[in-house]
Each structure stands twice: as C-alpha cells, then as structure tokens.
PDB file of N, CA and C in Angstrom:
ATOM      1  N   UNK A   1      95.351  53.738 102.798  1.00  0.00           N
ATOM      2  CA  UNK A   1      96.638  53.973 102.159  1.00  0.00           C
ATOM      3  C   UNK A   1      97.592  52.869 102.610  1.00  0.00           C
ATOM      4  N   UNK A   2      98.668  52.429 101.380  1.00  0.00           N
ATOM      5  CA  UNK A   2      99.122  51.164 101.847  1.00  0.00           C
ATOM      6  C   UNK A   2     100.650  51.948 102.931  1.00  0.00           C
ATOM      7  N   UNK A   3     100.766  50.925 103.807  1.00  0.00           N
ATOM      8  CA  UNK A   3     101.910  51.195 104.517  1.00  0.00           C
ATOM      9  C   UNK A   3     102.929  51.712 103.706  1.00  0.00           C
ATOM     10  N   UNK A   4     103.417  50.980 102.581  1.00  0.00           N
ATOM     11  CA  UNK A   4     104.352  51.711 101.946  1.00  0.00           C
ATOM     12  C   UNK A   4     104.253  53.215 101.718  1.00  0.00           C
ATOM     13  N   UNK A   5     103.231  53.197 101.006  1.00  0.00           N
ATOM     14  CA  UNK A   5     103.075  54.646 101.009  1.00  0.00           C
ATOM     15  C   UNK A   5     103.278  55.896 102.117  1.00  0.00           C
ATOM     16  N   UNK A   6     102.208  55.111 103.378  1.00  0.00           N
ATOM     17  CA  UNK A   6     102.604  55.701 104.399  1.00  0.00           C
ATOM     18  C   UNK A   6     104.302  56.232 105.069  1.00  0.00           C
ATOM     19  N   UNK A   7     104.964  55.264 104.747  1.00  0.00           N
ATOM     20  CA  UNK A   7     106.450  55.424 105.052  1.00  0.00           C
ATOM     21  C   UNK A   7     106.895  56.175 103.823  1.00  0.00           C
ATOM     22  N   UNK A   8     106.929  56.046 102.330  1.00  0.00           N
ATOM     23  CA  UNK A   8     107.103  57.095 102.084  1.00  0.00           C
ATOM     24  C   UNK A   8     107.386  58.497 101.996  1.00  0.00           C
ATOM     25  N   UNK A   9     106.000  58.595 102.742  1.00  0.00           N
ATOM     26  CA  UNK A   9     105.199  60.293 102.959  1.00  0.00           C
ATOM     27  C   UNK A   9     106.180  60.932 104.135  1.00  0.00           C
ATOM     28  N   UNK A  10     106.401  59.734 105.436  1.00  0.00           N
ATOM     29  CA  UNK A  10     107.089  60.223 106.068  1.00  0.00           C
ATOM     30  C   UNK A  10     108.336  60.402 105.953  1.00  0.00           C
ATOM     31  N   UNK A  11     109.257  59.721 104.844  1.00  0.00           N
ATOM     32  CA  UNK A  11     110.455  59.709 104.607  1.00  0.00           C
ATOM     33  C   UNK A  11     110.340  61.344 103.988  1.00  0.00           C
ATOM     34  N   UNK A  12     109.756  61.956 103.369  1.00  0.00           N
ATOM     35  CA  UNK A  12     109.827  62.895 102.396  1.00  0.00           C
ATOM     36  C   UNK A  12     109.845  64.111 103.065  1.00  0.00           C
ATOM     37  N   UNK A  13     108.745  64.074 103.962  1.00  0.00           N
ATOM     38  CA  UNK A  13     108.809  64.941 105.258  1.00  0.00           C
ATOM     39  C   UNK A  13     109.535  65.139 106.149  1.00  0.00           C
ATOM     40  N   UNK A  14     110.470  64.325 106.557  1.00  0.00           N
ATOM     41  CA  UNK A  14     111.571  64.016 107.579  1.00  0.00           C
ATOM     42  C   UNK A  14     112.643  64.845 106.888  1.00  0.00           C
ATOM     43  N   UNK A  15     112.558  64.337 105.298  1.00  0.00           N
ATOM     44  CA  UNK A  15     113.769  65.024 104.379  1.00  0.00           C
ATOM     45  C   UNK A  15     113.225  66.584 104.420  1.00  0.00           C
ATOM     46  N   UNK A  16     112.532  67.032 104.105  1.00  0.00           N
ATOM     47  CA  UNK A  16     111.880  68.629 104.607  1.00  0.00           C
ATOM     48  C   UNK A  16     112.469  69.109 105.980  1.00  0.00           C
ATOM     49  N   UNK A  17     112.088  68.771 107.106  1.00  0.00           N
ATOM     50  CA  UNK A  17     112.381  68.838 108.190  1.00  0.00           C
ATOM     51  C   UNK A  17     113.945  69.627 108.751  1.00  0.00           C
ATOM     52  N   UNK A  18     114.168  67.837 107.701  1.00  0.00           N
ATOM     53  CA  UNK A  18     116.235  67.972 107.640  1.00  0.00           C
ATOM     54  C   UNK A  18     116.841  69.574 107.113  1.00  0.00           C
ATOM     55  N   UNK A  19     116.524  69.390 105.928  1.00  0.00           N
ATOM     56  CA  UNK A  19     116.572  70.376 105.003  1.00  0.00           C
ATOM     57  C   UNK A  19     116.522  71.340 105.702  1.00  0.00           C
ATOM     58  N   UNK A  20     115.417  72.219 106.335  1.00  0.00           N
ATOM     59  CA  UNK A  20     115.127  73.219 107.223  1.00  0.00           C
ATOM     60  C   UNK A  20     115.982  73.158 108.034  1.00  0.00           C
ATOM     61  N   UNK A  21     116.513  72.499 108.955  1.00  0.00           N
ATOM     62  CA  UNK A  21     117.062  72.696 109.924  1.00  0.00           C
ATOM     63  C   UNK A  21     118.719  72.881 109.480  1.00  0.00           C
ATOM     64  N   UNK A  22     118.851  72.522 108.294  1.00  0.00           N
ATOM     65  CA  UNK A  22     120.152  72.774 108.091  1.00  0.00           C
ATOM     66  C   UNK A  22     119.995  73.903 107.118  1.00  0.00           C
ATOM     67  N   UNK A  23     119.062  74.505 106.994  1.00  0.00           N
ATOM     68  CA  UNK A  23     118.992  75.984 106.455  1.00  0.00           C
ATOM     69  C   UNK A  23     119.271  76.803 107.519  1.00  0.00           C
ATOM     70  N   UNK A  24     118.351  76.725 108.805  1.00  0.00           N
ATOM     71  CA  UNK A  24     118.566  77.429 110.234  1.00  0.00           C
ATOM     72  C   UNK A  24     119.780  77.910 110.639  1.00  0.00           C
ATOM     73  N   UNK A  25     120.972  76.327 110.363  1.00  0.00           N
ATOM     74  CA  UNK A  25     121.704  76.478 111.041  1.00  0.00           C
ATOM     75  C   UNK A  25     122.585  77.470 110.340  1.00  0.00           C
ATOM     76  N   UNK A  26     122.652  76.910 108.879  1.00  0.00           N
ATOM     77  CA  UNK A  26     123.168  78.108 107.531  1.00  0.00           C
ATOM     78  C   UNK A  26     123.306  79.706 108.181  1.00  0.00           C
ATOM     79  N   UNK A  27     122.154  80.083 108.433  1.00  0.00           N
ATOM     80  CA  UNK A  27     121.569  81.339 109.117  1.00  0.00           C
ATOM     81  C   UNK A  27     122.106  81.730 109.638  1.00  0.00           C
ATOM     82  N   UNK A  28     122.164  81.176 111.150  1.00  0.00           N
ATOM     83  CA  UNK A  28     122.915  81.059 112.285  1.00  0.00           C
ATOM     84  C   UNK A  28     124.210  81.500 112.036  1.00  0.00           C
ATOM     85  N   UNK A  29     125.097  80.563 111.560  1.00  0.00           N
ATOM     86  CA  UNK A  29     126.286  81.011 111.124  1.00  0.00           C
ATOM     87  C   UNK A  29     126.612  82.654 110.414  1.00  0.00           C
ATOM     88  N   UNK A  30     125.186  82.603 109.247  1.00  0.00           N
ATOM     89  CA  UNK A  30     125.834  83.823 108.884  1.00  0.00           C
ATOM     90  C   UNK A  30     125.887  85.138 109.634  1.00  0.00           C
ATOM     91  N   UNK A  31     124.407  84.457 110.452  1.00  0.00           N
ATOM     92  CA  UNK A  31     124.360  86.166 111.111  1.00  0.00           C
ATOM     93  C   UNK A  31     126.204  86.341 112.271  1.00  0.00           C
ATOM     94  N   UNK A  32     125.997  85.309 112.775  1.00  0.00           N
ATOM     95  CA  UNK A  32     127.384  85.043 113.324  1.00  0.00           C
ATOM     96  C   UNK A  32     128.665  86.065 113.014  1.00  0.00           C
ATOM     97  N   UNK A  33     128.547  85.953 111.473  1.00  0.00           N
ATOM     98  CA  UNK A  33     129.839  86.676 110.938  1.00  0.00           C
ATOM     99  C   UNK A  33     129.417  88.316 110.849  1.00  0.00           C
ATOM    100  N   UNK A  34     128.094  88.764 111.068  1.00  0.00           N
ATOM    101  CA  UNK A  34     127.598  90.205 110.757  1.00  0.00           C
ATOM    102  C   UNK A  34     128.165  90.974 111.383  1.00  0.00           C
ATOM    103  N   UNK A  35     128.245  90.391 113.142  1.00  0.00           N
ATOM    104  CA  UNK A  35     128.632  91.590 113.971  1.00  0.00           C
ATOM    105  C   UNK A  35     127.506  91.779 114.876  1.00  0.00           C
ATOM    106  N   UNK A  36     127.955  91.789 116.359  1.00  0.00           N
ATOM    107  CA  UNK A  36     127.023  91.778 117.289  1.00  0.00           C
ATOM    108  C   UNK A  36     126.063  93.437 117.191  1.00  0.00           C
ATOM    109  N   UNK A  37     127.002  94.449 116.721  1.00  0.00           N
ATOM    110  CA  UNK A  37     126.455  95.329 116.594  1.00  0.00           C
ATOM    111  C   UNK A  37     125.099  95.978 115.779  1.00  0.00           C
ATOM    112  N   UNK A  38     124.778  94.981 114.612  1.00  0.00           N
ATOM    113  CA  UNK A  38     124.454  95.531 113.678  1.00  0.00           C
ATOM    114  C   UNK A  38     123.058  93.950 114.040  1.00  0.00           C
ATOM    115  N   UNK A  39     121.922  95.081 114.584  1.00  0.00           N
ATOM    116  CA  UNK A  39     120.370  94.536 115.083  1.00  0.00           C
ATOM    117  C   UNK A  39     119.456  94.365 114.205  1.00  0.00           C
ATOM    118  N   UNK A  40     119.347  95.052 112.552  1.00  0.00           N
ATOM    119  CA  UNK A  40     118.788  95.355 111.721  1.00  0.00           C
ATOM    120  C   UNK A  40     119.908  95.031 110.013  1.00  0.00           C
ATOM    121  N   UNK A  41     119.279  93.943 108.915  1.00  0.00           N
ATOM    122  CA  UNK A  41     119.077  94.432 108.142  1.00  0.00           C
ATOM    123  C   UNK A  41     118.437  94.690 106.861  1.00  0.00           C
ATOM    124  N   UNK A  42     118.922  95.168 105.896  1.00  0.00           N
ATOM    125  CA  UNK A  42     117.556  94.985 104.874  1.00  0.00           C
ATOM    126  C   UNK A  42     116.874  93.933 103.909  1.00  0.00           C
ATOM    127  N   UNK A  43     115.974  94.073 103.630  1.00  0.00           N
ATOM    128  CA  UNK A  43     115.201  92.899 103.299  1.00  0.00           C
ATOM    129  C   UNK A  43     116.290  92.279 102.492  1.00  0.00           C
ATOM    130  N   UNK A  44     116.934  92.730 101.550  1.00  0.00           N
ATOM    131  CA  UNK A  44     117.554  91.787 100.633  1.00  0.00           C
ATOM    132  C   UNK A  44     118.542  91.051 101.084  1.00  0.00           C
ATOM    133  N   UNK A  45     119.241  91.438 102.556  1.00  0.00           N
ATOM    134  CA  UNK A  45     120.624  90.901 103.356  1.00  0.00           C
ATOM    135  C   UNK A  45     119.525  89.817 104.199  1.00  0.00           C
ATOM    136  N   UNK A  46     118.514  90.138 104.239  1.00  0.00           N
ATOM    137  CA  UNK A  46     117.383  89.122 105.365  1.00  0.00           C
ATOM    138  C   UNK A  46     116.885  87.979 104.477  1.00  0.00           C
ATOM    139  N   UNK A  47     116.658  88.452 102.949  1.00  0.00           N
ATOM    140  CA  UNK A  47     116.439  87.163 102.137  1.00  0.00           C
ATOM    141  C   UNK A  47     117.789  86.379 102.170  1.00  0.00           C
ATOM    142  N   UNK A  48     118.779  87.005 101.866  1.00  0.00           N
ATOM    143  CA  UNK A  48     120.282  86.322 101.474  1.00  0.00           C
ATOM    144  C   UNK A  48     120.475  85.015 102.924  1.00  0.00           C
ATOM    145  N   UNK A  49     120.471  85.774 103.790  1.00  0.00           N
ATOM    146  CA  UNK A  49     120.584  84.803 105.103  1.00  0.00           C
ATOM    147  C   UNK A  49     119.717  84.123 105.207  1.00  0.00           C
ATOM    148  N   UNK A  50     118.434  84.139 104.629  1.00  0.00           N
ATOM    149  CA  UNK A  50     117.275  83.209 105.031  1.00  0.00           C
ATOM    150  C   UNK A  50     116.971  81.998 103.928  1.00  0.00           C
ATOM    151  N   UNK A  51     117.909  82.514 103.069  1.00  0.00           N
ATOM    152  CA  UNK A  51     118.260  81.513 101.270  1.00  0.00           C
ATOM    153  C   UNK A  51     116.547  81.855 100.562  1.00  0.00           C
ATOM    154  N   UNK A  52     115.796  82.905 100.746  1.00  0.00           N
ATOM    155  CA  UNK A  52     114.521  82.800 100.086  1.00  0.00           C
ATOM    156  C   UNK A  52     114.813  84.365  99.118  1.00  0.00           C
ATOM    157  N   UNK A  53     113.616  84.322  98.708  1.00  0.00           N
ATOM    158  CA  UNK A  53     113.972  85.841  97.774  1.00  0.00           C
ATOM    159  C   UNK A  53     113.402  87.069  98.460  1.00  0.00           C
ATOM    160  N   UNK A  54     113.579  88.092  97.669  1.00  0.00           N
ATOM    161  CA  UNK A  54     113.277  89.061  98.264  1.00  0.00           C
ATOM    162  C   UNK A  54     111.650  89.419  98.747  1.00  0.00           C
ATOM    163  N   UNK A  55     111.122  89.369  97.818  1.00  0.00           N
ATOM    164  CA  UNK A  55     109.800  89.205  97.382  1.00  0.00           C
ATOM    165  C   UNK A  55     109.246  88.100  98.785  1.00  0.00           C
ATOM    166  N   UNK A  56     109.699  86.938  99.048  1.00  0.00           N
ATOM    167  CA  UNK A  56     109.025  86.479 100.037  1.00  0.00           C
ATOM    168  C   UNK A  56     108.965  87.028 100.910  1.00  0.00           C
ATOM    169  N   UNK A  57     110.326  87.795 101.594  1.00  0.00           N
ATOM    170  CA  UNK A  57     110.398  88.479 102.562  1.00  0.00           C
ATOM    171  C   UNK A  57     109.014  89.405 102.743  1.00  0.00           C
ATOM    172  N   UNK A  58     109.461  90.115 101.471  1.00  0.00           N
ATOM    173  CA  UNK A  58     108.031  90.806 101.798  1.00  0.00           C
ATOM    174  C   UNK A  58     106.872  90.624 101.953  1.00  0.00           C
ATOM    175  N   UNK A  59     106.397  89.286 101.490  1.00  0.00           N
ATOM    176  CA  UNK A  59     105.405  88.725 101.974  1.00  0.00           C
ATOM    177  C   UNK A  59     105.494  88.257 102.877  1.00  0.00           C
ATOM    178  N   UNK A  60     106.425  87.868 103.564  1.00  0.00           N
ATOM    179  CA  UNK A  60     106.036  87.787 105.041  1.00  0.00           C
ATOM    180  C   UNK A  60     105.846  88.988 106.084  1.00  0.00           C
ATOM    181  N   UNK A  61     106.404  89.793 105.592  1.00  0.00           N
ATOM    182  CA  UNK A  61     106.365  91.359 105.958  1.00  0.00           C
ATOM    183  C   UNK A  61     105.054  91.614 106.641  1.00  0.00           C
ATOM    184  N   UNK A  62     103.999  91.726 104.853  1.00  0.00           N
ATOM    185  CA  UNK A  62     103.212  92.222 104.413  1.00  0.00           C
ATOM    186  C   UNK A  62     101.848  91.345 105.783  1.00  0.00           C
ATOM    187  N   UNK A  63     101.868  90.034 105.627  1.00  0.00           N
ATOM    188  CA  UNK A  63     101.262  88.892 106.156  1.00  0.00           C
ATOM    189  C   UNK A  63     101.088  88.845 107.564  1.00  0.00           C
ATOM    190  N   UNK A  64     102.046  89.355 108.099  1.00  0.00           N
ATOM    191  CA  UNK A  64     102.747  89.548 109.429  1.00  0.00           C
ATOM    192  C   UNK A  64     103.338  88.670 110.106  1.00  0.00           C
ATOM    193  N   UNK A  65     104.133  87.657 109.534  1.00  0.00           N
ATOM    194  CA  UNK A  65     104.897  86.377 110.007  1.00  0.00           C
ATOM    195  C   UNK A  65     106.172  87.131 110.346  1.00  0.00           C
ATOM    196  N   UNK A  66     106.764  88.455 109.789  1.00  0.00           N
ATOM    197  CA  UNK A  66     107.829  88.988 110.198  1.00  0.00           C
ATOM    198  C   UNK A  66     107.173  90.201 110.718  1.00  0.00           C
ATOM    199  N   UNK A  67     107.440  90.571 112.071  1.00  0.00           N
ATOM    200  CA  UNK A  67     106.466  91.603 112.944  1.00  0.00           C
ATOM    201  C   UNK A  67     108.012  92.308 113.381  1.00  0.00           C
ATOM    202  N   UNK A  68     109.216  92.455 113.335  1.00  0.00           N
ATOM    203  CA  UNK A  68     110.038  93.329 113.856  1.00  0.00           C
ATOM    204  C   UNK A  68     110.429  93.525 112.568  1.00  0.00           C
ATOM    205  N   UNK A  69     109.989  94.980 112.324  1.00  0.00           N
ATOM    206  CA  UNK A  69     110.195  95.919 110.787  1.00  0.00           C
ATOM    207  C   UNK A  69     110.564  96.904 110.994  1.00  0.00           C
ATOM    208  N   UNK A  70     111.339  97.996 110.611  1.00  0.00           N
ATOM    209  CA  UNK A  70     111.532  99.137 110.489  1.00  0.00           C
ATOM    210  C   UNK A  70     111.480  99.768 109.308  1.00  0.00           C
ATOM    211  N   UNK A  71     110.820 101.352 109.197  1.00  0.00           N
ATOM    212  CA  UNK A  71     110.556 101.594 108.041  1.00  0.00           C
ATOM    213  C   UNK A  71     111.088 102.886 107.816  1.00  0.00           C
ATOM    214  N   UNK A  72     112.001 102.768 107.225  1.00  0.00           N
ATOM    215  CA  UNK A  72     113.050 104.174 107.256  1.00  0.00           C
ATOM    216  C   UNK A  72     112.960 104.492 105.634  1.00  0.00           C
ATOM    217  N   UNK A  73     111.912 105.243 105.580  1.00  0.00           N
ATOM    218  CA  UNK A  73     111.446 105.799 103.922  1.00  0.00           C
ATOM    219  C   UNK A  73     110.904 104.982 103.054  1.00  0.00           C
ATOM    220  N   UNK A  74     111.185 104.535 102.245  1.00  0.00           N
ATOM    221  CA  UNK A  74     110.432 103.432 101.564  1.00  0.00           C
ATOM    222  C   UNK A  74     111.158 102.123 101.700  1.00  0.00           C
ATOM    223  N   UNK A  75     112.260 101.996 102.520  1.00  0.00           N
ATOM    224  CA  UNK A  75     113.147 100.987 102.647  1.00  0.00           C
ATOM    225  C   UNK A  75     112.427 100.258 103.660  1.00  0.00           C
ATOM    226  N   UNK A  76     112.866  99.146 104.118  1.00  0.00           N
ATOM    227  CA  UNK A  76     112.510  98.428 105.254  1.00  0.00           C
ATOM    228  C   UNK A  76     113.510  97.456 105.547  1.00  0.00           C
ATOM    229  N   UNK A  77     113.824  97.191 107.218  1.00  0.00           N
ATOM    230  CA  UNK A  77     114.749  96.756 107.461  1.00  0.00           C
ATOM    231  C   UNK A  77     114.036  96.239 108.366  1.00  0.00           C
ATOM    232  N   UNK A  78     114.324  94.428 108.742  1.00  0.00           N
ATOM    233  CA  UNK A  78     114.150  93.152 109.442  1.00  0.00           C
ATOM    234  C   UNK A  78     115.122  92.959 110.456  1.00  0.00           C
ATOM    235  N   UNK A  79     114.456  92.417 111.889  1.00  0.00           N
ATOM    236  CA  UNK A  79     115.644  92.551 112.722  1.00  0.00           C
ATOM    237  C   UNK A  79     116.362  91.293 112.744  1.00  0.00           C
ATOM    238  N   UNK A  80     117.519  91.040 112.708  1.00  0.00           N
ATOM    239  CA  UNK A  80     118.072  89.898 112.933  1.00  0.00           C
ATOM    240  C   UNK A  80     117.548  88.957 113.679  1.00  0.00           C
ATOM    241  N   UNK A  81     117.054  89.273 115.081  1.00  0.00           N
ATOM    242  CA  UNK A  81     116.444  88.411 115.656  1.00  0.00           C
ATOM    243  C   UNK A  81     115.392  87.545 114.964  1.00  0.00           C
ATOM    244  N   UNK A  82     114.745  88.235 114.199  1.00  0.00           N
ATOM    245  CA  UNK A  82     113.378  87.587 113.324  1.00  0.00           C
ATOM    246  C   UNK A  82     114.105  86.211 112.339  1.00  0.00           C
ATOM    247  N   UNK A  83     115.487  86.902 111.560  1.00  0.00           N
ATOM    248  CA  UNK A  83     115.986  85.719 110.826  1.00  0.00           C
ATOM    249  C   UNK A  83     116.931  84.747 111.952  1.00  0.00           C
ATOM    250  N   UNK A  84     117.279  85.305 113.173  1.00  0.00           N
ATOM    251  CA  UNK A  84     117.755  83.726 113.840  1.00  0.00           C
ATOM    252  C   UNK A  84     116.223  82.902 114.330  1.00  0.00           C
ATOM    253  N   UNK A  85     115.575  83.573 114.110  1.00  0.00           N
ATOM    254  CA  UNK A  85     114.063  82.290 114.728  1.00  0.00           C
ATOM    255  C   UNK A  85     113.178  82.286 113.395  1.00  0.00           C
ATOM    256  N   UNK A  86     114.201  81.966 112.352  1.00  0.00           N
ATOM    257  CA  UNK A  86     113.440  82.096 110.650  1.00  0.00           C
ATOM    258  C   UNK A  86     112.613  80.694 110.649  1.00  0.00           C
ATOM    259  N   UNK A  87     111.934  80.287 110.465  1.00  0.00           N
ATOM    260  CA  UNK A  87     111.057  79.036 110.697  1.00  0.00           C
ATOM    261  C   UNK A  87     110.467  78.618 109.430  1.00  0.00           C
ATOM    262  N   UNK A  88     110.417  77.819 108.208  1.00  0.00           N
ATOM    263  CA  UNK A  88     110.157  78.167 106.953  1.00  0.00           C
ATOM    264  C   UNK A  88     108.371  76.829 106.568  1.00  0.00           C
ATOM    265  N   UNK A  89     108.240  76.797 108.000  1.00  0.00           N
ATOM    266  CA  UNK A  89     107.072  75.786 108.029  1.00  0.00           C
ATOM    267  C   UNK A  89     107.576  74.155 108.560  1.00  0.00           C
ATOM    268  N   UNK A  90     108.676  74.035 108.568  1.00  0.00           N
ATOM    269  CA  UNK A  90     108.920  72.637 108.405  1.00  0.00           C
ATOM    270  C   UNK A  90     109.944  72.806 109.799  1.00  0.00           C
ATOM    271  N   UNK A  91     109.274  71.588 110.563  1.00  0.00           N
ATOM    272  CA  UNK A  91     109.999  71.381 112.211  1.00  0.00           C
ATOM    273  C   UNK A  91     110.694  72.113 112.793  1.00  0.00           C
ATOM    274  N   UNK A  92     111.125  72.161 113.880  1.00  0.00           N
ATOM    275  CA  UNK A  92     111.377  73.007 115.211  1.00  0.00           C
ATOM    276  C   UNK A  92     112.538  73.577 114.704  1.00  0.00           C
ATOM    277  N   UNK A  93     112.333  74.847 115.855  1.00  0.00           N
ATOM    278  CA  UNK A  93     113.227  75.987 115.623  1.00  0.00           C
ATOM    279  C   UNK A  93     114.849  75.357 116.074  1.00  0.00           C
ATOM    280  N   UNK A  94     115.923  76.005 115.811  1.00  0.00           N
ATOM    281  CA  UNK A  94     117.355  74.921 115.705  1.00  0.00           C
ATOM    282  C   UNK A  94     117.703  75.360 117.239  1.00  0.00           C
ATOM    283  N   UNK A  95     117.789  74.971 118.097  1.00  0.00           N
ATOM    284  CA  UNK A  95     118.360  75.507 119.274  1.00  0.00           C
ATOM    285  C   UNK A  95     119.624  76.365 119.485  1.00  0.00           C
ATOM    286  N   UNK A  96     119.415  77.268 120.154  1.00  0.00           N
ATOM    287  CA  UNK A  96     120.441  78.554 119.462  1.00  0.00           C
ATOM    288  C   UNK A  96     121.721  77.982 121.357  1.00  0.00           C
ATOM    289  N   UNK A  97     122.700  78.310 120.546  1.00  0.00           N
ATOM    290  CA  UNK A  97     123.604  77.759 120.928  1.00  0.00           C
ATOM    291  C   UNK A  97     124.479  79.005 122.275  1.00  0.00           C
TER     292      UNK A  97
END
C-alpha cells in the first residue's frame, strides 16, 4: 500500500478517535447537569446522552457491553456510570475530571 494511502487511513482514524472523544466529553457534561442524585436512567435518556439511538442501547444491553441494568417491569434503566465510561469503539476513555 502506497504511503499516501497509508497516511490517509490514519488521518481518517485519528478523525474517528477525535470525534469520539468529543462525544465523551458531550456526555460528561450532560450527565453533569442531571444531578448527583439521580444513579440510573432510562434507556432513552442513556441513548440521548450517549448521541446513539435507542435500539443500540439495547443492543448493547442485550450483548452485554452495558452490564449495570436494572429491570423494573418491562422498562430498563442504565446506570450513569456505564454512560460516563460510554466507549463507542474508537480511542481511550476521556479522563474524568
């Protein structure tokens, strides 16, 4: 593969990386504004903060990439902690401040 290319690939990836980490920090912030009180919430407030849909959530649920669940009837609720260490495949977790 020609060098160019090679640099490329890594430019594109680096931009991934970026991206992620300034999703993290997105996160971060929001849980920020939730309230120290409130440890749990539901998938659709866990997609909203995590910018993915609902449906992924649950596949990560389902998969077991999200392992702190609660299941209060047919509902299910994600602990915050899980979305401040949300990790979406692409480089290191954001250092929590």
């Amino acid at each position: 593969m020609p060098l160019e290319n090679l640099i490329a690939e890594f430019e594109r990836e680096a931009e991934k990386i970026r991206a992620s980490q300034a999703r993290q920090l997105k996160i971060l912030d929001q849980i920020k504004n939730i309230g120290k009180d409130k440890d749990w919430v539901s998938v659709a407030e866990a997609a909203r903060l995590a910018g993915v849909s609902a449906p992924t959530i649950y596949r990560y649920i389902d998969s077991g990439r999200l392992r702190k669940v609660r299941h209060f009837g047919a509902k299910k609720f994600v602990s915050l902690e899980e979305i401040k260490n949300w990790d979406d495949g692409y480089g290191e977790q954001v250092p929590q401040h």
